[in-house]
N, C-alpha and C. Protein backbone atom coordinates (compact mmCIF):
# COMPACT_ATOMS: atom_id res chain seq x y z
N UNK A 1 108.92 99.99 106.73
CA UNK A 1 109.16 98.62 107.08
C UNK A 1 109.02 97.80 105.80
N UNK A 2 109.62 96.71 105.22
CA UNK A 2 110.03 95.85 104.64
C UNK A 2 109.39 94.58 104.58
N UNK A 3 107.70 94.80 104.45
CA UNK A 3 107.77 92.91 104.59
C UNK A 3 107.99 91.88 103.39
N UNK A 4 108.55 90.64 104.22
CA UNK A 4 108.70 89.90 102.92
C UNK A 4 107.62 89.20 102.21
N UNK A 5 107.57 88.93 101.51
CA UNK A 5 106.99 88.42 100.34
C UNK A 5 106.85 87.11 99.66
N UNK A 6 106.21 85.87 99.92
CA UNK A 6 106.85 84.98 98.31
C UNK A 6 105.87 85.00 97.36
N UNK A 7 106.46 84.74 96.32
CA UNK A 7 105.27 84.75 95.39
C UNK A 7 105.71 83.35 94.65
N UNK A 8 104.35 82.89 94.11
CA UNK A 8 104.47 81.58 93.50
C UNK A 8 104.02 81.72 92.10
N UNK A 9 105.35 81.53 90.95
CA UNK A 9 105.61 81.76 89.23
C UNK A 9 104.27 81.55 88.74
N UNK A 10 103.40 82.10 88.50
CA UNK A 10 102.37 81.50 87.13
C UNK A 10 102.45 81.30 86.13
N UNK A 11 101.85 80.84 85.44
CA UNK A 11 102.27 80.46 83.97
C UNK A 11 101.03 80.86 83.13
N UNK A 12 100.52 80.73 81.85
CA UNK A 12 99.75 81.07 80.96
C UNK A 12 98.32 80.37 81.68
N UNK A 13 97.96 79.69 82.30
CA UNK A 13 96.80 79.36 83.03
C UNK A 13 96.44 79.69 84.19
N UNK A 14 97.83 80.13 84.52
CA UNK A 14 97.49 80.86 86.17
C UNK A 14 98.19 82.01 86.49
N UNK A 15 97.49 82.13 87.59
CA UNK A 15 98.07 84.23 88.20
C UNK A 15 99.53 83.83 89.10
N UNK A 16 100.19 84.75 89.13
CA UNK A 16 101.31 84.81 90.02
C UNK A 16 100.51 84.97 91.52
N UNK A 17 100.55 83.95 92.66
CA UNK A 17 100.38 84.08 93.75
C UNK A 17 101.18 84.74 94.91
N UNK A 18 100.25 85.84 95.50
CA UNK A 18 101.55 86.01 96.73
C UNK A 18 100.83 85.96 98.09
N UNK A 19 102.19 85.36 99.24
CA UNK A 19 101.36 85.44 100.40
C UNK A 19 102.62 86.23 101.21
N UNK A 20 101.99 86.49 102.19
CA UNK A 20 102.68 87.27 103.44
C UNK A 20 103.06 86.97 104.16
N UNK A 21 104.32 86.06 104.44
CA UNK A 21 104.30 85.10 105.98
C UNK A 21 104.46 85.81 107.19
N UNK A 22 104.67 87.51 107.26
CA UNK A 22 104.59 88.09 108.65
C UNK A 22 103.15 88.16 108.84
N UNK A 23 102.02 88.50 107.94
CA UNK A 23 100.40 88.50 108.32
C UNK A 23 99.74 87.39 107.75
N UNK A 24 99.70 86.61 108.55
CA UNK A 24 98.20 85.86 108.67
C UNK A 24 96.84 86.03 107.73
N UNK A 25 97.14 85.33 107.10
CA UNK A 25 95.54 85.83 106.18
C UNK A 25 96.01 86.68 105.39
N UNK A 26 96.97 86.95 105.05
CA UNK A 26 97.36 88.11 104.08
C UNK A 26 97.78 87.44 102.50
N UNK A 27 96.58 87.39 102.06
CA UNK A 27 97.46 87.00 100.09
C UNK A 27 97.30 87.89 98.85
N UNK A 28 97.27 87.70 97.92
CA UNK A 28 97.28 88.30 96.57
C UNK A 28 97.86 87.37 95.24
N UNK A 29 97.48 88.67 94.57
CA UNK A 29 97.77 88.12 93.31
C UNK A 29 97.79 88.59 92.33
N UNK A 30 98.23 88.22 90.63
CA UNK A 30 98.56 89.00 89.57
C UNK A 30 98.71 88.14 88.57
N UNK A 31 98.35 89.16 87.55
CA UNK A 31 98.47 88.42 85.89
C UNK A 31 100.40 88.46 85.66
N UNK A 32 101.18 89.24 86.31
CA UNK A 32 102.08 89.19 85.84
C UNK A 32 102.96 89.56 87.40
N UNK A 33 104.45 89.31 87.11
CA UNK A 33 104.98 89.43 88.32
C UNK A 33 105.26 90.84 89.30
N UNK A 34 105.35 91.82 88.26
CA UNK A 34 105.00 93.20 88.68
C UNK A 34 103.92 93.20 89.03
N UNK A 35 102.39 93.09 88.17
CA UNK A 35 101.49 93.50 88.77
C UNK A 35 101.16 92.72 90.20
N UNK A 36 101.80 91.51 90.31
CA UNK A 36 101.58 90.63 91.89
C UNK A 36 102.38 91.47 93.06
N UNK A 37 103.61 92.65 92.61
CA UNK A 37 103.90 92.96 93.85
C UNK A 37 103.46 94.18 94.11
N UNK A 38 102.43 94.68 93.07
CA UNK A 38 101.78 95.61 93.45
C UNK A 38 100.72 95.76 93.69
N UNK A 39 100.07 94.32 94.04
CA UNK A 39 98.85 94.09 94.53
C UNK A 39 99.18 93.27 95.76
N UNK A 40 100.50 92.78 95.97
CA UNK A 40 100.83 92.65 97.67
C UNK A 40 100.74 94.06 98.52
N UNK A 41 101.53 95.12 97.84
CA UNK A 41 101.40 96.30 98.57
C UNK A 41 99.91 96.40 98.83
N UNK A 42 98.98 96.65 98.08
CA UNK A 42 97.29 96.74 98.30
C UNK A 42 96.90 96.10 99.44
N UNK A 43 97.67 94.86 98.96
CA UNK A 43 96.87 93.53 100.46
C UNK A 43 97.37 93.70 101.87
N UNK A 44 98.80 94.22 101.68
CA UNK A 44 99.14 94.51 103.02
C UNK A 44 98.60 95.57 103.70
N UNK A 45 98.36 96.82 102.97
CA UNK A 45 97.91 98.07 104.06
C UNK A 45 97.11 97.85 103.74
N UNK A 46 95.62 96.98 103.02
CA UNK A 46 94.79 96.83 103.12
C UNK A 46 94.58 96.10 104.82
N UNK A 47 95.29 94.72 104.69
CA UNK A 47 95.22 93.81 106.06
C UNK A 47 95.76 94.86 107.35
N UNK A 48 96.64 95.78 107.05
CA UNK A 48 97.14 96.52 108.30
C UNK A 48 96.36 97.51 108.67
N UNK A 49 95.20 97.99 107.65
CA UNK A 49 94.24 99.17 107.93
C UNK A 49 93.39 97.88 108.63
N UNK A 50 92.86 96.88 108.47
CA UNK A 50 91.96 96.31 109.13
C UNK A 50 92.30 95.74 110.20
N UNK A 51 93.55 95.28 110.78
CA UNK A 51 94.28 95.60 111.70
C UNK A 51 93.89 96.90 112.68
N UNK A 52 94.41 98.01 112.16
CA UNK A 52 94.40 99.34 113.09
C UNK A 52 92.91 99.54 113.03
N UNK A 53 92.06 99.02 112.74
CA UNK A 53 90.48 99.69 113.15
C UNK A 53 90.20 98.99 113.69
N UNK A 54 90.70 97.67 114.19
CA UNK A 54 89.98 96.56 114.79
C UNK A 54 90.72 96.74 116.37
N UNK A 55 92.13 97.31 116.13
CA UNK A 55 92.71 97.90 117.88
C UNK A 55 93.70 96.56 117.95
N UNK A 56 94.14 95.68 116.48
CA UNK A 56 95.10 95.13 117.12
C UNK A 56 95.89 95.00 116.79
N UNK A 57 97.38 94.32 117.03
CA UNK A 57 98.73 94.38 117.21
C UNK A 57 99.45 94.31 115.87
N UNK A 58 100.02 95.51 115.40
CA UNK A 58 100.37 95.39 114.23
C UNK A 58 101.49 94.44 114.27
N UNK A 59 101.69 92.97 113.11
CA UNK A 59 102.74 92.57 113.26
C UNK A 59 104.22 93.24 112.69
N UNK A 60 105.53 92.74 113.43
CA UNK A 60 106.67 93.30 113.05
C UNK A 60 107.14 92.89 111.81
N UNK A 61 107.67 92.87 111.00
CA UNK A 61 108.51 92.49 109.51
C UNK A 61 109.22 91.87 109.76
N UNK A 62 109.14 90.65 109.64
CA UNK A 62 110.98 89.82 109.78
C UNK A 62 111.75 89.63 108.69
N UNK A 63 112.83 89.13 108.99
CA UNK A 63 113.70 89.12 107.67
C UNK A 63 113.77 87.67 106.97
N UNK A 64 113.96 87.81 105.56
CA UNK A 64 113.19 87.41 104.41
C UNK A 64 114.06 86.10 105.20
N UNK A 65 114.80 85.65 105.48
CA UNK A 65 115.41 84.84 105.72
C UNK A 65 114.95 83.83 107.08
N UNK A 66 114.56 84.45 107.52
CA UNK A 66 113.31 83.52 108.34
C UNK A 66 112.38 82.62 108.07
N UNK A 67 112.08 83.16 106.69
CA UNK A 67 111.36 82.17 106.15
C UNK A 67 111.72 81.29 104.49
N UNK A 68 113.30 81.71 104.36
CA UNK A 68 113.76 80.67 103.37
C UNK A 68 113.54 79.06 103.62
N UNK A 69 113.62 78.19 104.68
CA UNK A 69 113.69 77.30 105.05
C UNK A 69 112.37 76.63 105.02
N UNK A 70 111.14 77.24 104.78
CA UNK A 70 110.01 77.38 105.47
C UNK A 70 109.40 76.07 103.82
N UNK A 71 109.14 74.93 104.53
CA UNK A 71 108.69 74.41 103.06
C UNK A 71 107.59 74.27 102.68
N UNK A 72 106.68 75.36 102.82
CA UNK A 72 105.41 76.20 102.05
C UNK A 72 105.49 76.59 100.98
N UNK A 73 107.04 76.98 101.14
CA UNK A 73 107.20 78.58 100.06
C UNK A 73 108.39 77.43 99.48
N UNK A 74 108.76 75.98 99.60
CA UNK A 74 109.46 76.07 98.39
C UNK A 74 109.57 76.17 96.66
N UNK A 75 110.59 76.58 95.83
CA UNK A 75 110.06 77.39 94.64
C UNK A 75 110.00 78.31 94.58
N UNK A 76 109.15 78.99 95.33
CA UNK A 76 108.46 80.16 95.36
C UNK A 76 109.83 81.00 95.38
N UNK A 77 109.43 82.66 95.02
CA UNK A 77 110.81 83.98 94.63
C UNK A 77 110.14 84.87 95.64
N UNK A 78 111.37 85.38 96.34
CA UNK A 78 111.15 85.93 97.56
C UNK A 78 111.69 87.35 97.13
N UNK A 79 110.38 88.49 97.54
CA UNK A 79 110.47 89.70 97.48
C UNK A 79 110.62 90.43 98.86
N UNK A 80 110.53 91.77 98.79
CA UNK A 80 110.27 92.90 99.82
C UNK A 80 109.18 93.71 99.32
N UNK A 81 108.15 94.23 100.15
CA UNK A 81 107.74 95.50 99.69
C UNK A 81 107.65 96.21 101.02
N UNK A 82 107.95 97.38 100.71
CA UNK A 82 108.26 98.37 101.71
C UNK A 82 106.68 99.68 101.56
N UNK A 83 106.11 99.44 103.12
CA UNK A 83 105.40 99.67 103.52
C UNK A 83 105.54 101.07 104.65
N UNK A 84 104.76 101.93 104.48
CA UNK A 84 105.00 103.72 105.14
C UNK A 84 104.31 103.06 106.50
N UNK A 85 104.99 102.92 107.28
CA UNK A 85 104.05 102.39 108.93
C UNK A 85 103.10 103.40 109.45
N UNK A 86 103.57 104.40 109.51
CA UNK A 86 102.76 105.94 110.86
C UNK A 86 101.66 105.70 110.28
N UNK A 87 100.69 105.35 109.25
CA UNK A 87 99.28 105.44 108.85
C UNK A 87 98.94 104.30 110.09
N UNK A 88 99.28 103.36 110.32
CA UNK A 88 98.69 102.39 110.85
C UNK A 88 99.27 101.88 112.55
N UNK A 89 99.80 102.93 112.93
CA UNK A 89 100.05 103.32 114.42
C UNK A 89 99.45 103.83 114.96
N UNK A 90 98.81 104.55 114.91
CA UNK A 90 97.19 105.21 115.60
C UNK A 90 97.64 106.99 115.32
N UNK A 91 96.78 107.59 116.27
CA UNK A 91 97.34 108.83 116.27
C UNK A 91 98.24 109.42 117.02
N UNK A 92 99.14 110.60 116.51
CA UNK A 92 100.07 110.76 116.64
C UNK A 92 100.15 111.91 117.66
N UNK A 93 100.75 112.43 118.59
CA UNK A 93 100.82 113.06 119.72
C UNK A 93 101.88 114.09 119.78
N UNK A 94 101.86 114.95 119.96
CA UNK A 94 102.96 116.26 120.16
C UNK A 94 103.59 115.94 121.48
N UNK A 95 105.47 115.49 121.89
CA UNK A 95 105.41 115.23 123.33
C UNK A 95 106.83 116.19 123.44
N UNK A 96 107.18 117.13 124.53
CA UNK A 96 108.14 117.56 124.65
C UNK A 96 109.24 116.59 126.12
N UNK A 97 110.75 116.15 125.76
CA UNK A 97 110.93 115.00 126.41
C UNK A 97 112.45 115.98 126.88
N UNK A 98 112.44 115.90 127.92
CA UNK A 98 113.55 115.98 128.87
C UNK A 98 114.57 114.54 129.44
N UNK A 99 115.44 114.69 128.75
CA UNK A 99 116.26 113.25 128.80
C UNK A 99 117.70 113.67 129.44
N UNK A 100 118.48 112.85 130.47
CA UNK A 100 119.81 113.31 130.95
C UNK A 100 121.10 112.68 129.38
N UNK A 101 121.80 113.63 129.61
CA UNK A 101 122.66 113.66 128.53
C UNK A 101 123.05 112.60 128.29
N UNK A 102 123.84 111.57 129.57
CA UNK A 102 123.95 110.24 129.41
C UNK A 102 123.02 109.99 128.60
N UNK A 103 122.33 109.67 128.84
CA UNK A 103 120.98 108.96 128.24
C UNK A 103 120.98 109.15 126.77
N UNK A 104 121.00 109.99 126.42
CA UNK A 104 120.88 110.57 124.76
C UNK A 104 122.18 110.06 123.80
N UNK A 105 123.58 110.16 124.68
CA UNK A 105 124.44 109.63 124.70
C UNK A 105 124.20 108.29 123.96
N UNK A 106 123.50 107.75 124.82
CA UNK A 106 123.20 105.66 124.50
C UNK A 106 122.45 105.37 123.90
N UNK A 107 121.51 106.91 123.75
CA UNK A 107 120.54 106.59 122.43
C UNK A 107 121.15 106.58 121.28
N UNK A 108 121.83 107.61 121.42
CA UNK A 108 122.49 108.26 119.67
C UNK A 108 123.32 106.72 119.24
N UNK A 109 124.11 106.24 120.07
CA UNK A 109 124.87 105.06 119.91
C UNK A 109 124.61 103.80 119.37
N UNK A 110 123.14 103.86 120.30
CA UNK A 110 122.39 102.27 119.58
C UNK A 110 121.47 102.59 118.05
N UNK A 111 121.66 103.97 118.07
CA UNK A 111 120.79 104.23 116.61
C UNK A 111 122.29 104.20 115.65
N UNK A 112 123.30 104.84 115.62
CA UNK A 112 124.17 104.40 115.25
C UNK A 112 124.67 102.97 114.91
N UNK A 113 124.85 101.71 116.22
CA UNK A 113 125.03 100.70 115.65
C UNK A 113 124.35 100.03 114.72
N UNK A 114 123.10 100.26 114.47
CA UNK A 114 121.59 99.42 114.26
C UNK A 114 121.19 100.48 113.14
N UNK A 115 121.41 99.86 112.02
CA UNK A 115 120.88 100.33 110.59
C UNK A 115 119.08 100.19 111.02
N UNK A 116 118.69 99.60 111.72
CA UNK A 116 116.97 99.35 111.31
C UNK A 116 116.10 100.89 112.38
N UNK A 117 117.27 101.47 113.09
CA UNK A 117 116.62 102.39 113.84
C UNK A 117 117.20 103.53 113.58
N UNK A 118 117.96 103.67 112.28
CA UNK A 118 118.19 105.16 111.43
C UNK A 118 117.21 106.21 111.05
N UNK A 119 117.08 106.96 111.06
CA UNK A 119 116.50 108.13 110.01
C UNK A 119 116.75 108.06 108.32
N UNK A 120 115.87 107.50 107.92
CA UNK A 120 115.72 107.28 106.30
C UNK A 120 115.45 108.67 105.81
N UNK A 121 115.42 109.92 106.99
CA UNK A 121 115.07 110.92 105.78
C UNK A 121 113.82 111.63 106.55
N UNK A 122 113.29 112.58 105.96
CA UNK A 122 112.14 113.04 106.41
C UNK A 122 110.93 112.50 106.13
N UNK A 123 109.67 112.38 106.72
CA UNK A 123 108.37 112.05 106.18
C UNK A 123 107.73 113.13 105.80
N UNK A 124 106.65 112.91 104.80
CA UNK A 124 105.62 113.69 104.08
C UNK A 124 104.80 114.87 105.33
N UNK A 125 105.20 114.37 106.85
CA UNK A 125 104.28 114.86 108.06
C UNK A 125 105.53 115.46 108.75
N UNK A 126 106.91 115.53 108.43
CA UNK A 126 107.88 116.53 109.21
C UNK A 126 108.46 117.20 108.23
N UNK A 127 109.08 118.09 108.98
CA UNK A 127 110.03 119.26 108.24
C UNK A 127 111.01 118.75 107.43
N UNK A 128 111.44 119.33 106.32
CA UNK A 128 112.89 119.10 105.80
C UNK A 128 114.12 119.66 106.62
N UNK A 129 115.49 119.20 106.64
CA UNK A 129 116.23 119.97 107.82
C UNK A 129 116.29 121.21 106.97
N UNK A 130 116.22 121.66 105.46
CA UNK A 130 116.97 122.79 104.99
C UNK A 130 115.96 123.32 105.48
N UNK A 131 114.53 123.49 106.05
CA UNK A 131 114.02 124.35 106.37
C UNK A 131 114.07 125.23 107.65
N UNK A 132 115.30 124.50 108.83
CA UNK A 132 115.34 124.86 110.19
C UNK A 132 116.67 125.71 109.91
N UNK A 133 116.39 126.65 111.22
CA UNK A 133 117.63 127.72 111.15
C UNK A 133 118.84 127.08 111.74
N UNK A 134 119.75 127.45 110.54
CA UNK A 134 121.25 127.00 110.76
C UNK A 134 121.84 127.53 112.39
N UNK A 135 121.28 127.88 112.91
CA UNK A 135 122.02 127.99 114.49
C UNK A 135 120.80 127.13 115.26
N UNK A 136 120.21 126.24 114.88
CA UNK A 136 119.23 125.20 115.98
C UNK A 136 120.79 124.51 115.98
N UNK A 137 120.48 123.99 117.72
CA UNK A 137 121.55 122.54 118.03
C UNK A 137 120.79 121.32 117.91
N UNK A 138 121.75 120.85 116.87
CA UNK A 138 121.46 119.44 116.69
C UNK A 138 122.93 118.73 116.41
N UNK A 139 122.88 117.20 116.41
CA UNK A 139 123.69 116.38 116.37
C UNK A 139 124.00 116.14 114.77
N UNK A 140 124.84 115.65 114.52
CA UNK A 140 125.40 115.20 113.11
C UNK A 140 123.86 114.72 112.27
N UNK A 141 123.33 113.64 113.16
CA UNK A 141 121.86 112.37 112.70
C UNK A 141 121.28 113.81 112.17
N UNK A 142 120.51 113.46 111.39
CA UNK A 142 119.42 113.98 110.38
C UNK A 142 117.88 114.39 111.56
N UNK A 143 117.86 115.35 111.84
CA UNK A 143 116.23 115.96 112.79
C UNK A 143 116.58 115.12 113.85
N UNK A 144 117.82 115.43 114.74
CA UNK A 144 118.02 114.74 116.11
C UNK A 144 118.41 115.97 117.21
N UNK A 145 117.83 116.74 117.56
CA UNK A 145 117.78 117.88 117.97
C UNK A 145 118.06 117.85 119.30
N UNK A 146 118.71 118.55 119.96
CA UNK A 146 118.90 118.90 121.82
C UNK A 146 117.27 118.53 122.45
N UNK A 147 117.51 117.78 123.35
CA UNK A 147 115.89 117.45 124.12
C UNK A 147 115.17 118.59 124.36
N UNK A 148 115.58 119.80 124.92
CA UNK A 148 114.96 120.69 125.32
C UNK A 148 114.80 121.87 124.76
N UNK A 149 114.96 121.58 123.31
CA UNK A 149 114.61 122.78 122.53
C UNK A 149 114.04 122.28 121.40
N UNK A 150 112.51 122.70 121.18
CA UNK A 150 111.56 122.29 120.48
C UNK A 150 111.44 123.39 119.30
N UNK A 151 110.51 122.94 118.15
CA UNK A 151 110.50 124.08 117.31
C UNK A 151 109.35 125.24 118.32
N UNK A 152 108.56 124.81 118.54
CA UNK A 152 108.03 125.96 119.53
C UNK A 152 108.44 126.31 120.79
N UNK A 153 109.89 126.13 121.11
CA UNK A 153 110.08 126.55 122.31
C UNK A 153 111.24 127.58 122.05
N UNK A 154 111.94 127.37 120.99
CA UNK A 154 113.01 127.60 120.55
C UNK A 154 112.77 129.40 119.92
N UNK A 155 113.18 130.23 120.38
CA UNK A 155 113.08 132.06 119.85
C UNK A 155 114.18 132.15 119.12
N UNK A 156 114.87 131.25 118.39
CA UNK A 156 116.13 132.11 117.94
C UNK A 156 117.20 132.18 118.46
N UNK A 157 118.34 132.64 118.18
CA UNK A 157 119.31 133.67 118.50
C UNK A 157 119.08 134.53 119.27
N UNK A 158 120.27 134.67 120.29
CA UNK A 158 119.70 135.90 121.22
C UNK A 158 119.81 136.94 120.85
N UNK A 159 119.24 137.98 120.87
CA UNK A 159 119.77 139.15 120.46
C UNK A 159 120.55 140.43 121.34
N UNK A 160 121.23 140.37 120.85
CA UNK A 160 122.01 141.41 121.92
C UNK A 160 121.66 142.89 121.56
């Protein structure tokens, strides 16, 4: 996820400021403009770890453009930093899901129209696809596999 960012220019007497307008209470800061957006990253999964231990609602990312208008931040240079979410979703659950084909159908479709609900790829916590056997069924999408065949359910090829 992508949150935005502004940061406010410093100059030789002062630090580059940044705040977070999706979190509340969320700021930072830096001697220089790099080091300010890499001490927003700090502040954010810092604020989102204190978030997830406290049991509450992680906020969503909006787009940077939500808050161009916003005259807090005028001046101010509007960034992104892109943030790994699953740390701060709680824990994670093994679920095997039986879905009617329709259904999968309208899934595959709306992940298709909608760039924000793609597969960017694998995470550090799933498989790579080159590692699954070239006769698993799956769809074109990247680790979008038949509902009812799991890596542990799945024996292979039949053998004749």
């Amino acid at each position: 996820m992508h949150y935005p960012i502004a940061i406010e220019v410093g100059d030789d007497q002062h630090d580059y400021g940044v705040a977070v307008p999706d979190l509340p209470g969320c700021f930072s800061a830096g001697d220089t403009f790099d080091e300010a957006i890499i001490n927003a990253r700090e502040a954010i999964e810092g604020h989102l770890e204190s978030l997830a231990e406290h049991g509450d609602p992680i906020p969503s990312a909006s787009a940077i453009e939500k808050h161009l208008a916003n005259p807090d931040y005028t001046g101010w240079v509007w960034a992104a930093v892109e943030i790994d979410m699953p740390p701060y979703l709680g824990k994670s659950h093994k679920v095997n899901v039986t879905l009617p084909d329709l259904l999968i159908k309208r899934i595959d479709n709306a992940v298709e129209r909608h760039a924000e609900f793609k597969d960017t790829g694998p995470t550090p916590s799933s498989p790579t696809t080159d590692k699954w056997p070239s006769d698993w069924p799956f769809s074109l999408a990247p680790r979008t596999f038949h509902p009812r065949l799991t890596r542990s359910t799945y024996a292979g090829p039949k053998k004749h």
